[in-house]
Every structure is written in C-alpha cells, then in structure tokens.
Protein backbone atom coordinates (compact mmCIF):
# COMPACT_ATOMS: atom_id res chain seq x y z
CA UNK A 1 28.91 -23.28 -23.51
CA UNK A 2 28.00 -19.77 -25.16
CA UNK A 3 28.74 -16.72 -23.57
CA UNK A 4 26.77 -14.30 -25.27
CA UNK A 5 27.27 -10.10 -25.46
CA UNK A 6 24.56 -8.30 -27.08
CA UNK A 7 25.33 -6.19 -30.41
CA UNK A 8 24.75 -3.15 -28.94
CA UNK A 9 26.69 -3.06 -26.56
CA UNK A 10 29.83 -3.54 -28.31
CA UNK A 11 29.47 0.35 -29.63
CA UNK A 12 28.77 1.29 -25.79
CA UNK A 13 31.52 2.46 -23.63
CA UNK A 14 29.83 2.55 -20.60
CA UNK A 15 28.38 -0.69 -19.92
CA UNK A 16 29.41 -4.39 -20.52
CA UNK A 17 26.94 -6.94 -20.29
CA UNK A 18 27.49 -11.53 -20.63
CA UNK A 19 25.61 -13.90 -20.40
CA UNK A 20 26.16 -17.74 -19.67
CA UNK A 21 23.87 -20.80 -19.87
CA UNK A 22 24.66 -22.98 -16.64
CA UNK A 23 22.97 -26.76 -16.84
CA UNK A 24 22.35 -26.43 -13.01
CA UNK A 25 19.46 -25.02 -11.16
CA UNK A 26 19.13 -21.55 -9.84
CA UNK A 27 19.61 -22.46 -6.53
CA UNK A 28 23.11 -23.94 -6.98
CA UNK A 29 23.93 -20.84 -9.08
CA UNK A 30 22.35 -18.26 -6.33
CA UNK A 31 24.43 -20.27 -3.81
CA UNK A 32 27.64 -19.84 -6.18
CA UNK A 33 27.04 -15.93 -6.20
CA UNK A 34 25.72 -15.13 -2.98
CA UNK A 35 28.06 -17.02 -0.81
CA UNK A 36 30.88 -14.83 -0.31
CA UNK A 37 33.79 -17.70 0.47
CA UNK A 38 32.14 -19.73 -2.99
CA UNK A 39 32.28 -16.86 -4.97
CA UNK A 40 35.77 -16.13 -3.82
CA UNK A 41 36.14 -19.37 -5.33
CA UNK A 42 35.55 -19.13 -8.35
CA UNK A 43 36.38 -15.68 -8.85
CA UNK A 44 39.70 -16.25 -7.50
CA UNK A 45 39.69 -14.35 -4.44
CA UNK A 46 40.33 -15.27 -0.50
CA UNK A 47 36.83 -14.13 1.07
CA UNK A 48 36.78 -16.42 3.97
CA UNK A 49 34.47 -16.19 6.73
CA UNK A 50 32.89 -12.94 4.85
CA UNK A 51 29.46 -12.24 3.72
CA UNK A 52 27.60 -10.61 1.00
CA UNK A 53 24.85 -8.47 2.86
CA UNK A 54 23.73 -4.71 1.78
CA UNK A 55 25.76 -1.89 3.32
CA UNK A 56 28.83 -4.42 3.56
CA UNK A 57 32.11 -3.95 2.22
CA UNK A 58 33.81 -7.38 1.67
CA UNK A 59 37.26 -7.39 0.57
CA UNK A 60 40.32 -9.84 -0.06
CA UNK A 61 43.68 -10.95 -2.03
CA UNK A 62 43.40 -11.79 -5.38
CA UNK A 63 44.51 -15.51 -5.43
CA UNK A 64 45.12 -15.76 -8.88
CA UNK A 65 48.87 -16.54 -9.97
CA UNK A 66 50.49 -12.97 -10.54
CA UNK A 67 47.69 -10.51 -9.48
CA UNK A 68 48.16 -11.59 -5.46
CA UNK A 69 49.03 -7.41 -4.93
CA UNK A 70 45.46 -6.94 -5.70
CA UNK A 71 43.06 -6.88 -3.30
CA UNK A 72 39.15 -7.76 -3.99
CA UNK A 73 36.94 -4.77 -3.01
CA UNK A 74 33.41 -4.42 -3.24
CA UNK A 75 30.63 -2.64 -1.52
CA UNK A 76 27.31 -4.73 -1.95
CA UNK A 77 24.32 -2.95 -3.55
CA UNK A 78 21.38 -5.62 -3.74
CA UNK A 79 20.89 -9.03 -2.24
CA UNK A 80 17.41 -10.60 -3.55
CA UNK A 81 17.88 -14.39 -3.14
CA UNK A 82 18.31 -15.99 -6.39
CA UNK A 83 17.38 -13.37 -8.63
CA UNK A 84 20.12 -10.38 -7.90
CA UNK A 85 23.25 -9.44 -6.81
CA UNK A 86 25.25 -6.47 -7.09
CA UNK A 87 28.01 -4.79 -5.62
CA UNK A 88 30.01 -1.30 -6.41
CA UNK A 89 33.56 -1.49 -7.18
CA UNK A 90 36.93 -0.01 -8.72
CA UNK A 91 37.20 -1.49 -11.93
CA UNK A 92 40.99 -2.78 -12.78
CA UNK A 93 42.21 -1.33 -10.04
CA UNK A 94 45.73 -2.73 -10.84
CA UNK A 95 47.90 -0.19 -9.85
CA UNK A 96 49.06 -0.56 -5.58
CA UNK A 97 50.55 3.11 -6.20
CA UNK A 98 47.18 4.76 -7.26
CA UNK A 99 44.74 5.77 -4.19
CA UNK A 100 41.49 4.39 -6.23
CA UNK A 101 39.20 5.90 -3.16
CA UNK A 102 38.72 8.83 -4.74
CA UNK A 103 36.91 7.46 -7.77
CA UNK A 104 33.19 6.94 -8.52
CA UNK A 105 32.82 3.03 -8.24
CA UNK A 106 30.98 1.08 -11.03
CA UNK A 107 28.17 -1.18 -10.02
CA UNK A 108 28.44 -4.76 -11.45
CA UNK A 109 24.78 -6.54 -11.36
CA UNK A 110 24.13 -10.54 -11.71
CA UNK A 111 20.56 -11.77 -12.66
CA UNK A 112 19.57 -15.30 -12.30
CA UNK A 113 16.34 -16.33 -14.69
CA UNK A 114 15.43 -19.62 -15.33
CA UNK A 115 16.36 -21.10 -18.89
CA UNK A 116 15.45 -24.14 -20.73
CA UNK A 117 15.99 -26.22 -17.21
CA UNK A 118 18.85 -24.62 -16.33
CA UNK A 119 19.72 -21.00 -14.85
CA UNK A 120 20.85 -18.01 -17.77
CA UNK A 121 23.49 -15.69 -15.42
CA UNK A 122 24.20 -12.03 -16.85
CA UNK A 123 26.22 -9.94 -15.17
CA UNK A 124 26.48 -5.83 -15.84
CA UNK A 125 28.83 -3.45 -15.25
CA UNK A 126 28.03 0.21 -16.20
CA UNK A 127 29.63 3.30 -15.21
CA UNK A 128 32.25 3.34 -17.24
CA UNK A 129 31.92 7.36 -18.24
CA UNK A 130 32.72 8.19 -14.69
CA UNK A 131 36.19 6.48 -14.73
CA UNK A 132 38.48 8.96 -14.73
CA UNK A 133 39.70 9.38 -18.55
CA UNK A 134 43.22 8.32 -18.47
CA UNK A 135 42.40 4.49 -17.27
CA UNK A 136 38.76 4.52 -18.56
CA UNK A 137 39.23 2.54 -22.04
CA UNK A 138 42.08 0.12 -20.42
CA UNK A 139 39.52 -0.58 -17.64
CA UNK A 140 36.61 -1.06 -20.03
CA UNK A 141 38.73 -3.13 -22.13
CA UNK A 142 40.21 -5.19 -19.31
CA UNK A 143 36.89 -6.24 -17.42
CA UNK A 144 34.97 -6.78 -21.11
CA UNK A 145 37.45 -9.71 -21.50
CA UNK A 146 37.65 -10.59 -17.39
CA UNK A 147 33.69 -10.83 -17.16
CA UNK A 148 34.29 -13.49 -20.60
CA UNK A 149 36.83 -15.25 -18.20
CA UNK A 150 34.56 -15.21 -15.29
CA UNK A 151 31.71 -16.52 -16.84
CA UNK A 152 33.10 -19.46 -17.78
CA UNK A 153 34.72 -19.68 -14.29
CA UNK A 154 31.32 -19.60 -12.75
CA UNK A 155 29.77 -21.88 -15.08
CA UNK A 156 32.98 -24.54 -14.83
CA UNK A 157 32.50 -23.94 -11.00
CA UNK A 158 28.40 -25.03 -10.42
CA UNK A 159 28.75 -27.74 -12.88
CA UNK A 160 32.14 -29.81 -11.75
CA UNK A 161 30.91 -32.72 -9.90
C-alpha cells in the first residue's frame, strides 16, 4: 500500500491532497464512495438509509470509539458516477460548544482513474485560508493525518474479502 502526498503540497496551507492504489476495480471503489451507508462504513460514521445526491445534506454520529459527540456533516457538491465525488464540510469540527454554521465550509473532492488494473483514489480538501485563524492550522493539521487514516480505511474496506 502507498499513500502518496505530492511535494508541493506539503508547503501549502490551504489544500491537502492523498492518494491510494486500491487492487479492485473502479466500480467497487465508486460503489465504496458513492453509497452513503458504505461510506459510513468505512469512514466510521452511521449514514443509514441516506444518500449522496447534489443539493443533499447527509449527516450522522461519528461511530468511532471516543469521537461519538461528533456528528458527520456534509453538503454534497458533485456526483459523476465513478469518476467524482465531493461534498462541503466543517473541517475538525470537534468542539459540541462551537456553532460551526457560521463558517465557510471546505470542499473535499475524490477522483477515481484507472491504474495499472486497479482504481488510484485521491481525495482533496482545499479551503483551508477561509477557516477562521484560531482553529485553521489544528484543522489543517488534523485532517492532513485523518485523510492518511482514511485512505487506508477505504482501501482495507474494497479489498477485505
């Protein structure tokens, strides 16, 4: 497994950006992404009987041991069948005292593009600059590593038995 962040990035502050090598075709990947209760999954999030369609807002508890306060959140940008998905959201939104509504979301984007027979999945978060300052490098910091985590999650996920 390689989970790959290009060099340039790493002096950005705005925008994260992984990649991950899945030995599984991109229609098992697509169907990993786009199917809200799957990705929930894998992400580690309750999204039962929810979908991922433009315009929607999908939310649920975290499921993951310790972070059950925190609630999923996204609104969904782009759905082209297995090529894109994306979705706006508040980015280590940790805190249940802090009203996050009033912040600019940033938009996460997944790509699917076929790679030496399997799928290569990147996933992009920019907007960074528009968190507000005092949480801005703790969030950036937070979801570099989380996307690293998730990655793998995904990847473990589409190619278990």
């Amino acid at each position: 497994m390689s989970i790959a962040s290009p060099s340039a990035s790493a002096c950005e502050t705005d925008r994260i950006e992984r990649s991950v090598q899945i030995d599984a075709p991109r229609s098992r990947v697509w169907r990993a992404l786009a199917n809200a209760e799957e990705f929930g999954n894998w992400f580690g999030a309750n999204l039962k009987g929810q979908a991922f369609a433009p315009g929607q807002r999908v939310q649920g508890p975290i499921t993951i041991a310790g972070y059950e306060h925190i609630v999923f959140d996204v609104v969904i940008e782009r759905v082209e069948p297995e090529q894109l998905l994306s979705y706006r959201w508040h980015p280590y939104a940790m805190d249940p005292a802090v009203d996050y509504s009033k912040e600019q979301r940033t938009l996460v984007t997944f790509t699917l593009t076929d790679a030496g027979g399997g799928t290569l999945l990147t996933v992009v978060e920019t907007g960074f600059d528009n968190v507000p300052p005092g949480r801005r490098l703790e969030a950036f910091r937070m979801n570099s590593r989380g996307w690293e985590g998730q990655m793998r999650n995904i990847q473990r996920h589409v190619t278990a038995g």
